[in-house]
N, C-alpha and C. Protein backbone atom coordinates (compact mmCIF):
# COMPACT_ATOMS: atom_id res chain seq x y z
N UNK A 1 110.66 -33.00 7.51
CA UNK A 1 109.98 -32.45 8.66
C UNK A 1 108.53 -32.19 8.28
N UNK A 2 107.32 -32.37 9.34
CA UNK A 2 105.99 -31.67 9.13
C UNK A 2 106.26 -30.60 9.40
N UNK A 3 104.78 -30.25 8.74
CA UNK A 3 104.35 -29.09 9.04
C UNK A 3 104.31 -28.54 10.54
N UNK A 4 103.92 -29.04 11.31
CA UNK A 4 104.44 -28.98 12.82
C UNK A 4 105.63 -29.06 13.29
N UNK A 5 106.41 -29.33 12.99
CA UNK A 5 107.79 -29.39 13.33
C UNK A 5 108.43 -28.17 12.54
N UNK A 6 108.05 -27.79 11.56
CA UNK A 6 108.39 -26.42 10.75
C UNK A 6 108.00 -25.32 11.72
N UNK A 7 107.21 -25.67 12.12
CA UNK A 7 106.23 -24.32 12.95
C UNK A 7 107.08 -24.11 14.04
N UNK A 8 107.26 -25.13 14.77
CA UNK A 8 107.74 -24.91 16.03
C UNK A 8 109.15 -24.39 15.57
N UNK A 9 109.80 -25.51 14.98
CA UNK A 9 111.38 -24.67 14.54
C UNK A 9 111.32 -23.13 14.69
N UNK A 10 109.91 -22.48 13.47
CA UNK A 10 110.74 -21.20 13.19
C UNK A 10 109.79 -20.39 14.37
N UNK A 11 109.22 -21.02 15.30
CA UNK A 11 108.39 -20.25 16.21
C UNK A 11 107.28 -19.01 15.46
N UNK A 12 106.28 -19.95 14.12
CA UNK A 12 105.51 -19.65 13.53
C UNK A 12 104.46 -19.90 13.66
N UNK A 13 103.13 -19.52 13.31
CA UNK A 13 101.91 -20.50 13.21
C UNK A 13 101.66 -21.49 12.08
N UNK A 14 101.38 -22.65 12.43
CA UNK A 14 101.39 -23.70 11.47
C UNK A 14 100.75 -23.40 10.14
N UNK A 15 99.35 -22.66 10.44
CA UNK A 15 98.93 -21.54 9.26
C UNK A 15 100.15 -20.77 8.05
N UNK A 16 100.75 -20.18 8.58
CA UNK A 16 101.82 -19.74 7.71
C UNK A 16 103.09 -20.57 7.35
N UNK A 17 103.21 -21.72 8.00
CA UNK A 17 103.95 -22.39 7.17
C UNK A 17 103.26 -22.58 5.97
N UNK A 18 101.76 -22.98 6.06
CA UNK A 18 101.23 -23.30 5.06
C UNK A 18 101.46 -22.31 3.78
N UNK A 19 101.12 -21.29 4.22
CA UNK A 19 101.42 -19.58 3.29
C UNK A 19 102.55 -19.70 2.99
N UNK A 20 103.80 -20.06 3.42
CA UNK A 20 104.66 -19.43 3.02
C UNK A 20 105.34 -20.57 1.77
N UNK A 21 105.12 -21.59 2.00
CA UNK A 21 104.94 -22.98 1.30
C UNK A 21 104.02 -22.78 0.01
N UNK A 22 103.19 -22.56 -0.26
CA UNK A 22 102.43 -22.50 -0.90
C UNK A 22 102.73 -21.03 -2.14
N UNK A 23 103.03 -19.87 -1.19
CA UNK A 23 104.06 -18.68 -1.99
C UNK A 23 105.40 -19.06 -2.60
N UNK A 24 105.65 -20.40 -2.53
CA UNK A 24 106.82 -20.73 -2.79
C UNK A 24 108.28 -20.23 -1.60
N UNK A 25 107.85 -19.41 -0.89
CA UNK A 25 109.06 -18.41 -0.16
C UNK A 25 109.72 -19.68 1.21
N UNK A 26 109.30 -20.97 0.80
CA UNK A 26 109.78 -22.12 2.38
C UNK A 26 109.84 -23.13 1.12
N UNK A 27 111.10 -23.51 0.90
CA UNK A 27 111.36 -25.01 0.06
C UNK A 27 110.53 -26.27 0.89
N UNK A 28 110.20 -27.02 0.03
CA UNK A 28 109.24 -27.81 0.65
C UNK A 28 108.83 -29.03 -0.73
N UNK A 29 108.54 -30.17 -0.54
CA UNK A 29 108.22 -31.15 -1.20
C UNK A 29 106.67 -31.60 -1.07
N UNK A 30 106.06 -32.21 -2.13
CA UNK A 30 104.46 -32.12 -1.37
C UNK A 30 104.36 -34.17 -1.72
N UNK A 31 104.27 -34.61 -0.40
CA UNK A 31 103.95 -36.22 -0.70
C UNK A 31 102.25 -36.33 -0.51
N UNK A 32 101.66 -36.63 -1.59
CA UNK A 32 100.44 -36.55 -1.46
C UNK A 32 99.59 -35.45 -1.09
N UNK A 33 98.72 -35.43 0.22
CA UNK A 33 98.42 -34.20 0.30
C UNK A 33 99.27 -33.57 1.14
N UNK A 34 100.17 -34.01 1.38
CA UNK A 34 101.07 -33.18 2.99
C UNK A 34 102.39 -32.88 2.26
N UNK A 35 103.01 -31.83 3.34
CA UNK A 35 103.76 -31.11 3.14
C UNK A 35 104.93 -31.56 3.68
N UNK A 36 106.16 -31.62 3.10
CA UNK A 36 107.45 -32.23 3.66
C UNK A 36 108.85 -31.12 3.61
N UNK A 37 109.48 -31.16 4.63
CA UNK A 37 110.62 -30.23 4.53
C UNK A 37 111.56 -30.41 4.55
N UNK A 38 113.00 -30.63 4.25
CA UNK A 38 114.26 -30.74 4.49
C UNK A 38 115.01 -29.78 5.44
N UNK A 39 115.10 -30.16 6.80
CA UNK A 39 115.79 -29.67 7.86
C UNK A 39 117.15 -28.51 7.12
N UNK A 40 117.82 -29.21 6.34
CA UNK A 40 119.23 -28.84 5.76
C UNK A 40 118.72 -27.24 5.12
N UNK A 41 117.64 -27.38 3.87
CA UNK A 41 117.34 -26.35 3.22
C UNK A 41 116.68 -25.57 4.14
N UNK A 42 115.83 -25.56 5.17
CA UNK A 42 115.61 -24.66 6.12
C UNK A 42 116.36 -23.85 6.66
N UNK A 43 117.68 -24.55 7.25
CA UNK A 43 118.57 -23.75 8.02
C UNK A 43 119.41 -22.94 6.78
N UNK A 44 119.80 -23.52 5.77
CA UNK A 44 120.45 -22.86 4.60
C UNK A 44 119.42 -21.48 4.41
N UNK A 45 118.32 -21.85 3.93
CA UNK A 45 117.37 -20.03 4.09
C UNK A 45 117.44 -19.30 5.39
N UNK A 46 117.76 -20.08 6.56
CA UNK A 46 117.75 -18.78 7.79
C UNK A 46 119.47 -18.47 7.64
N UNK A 47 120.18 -19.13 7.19
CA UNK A 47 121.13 -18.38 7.43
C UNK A 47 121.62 -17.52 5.96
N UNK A 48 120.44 -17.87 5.51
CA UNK A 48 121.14 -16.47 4.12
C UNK A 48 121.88 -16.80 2.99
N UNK A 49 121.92 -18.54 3.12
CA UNK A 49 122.90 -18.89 1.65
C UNK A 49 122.19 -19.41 0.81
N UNK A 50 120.64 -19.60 1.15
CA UNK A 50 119.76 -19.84 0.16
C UNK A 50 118.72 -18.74 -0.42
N UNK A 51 118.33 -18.61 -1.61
CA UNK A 51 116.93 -18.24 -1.86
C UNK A 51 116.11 -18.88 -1.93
């Protein structure tokens, strides 16, 4: 997923995906300069079975 598509998911500002990505606190992969997400590990951190 982008960064835009992260945002909207968690009904964030695209800004703090960036923050929270960058704090390490949003699993995330970096292809080049952009930011990539795995749908799966997202929902695994909202529902509490991930750190």
């Amino acid at each position: 997923m982008t960064v835009s598509e992260v945002a909207d998911l968690l009904a964030i500002p695209v800004s703090t995906v960036y923050y929270l990505a960058r704090q390490g606190r949003l699993p995330h992969s970096r292809v080049g300069r952009t930011y990539r997400f795995l749908r799966p590990q997202l929902e695994a951190l909202l529902d509490g079975s991930e750190r």
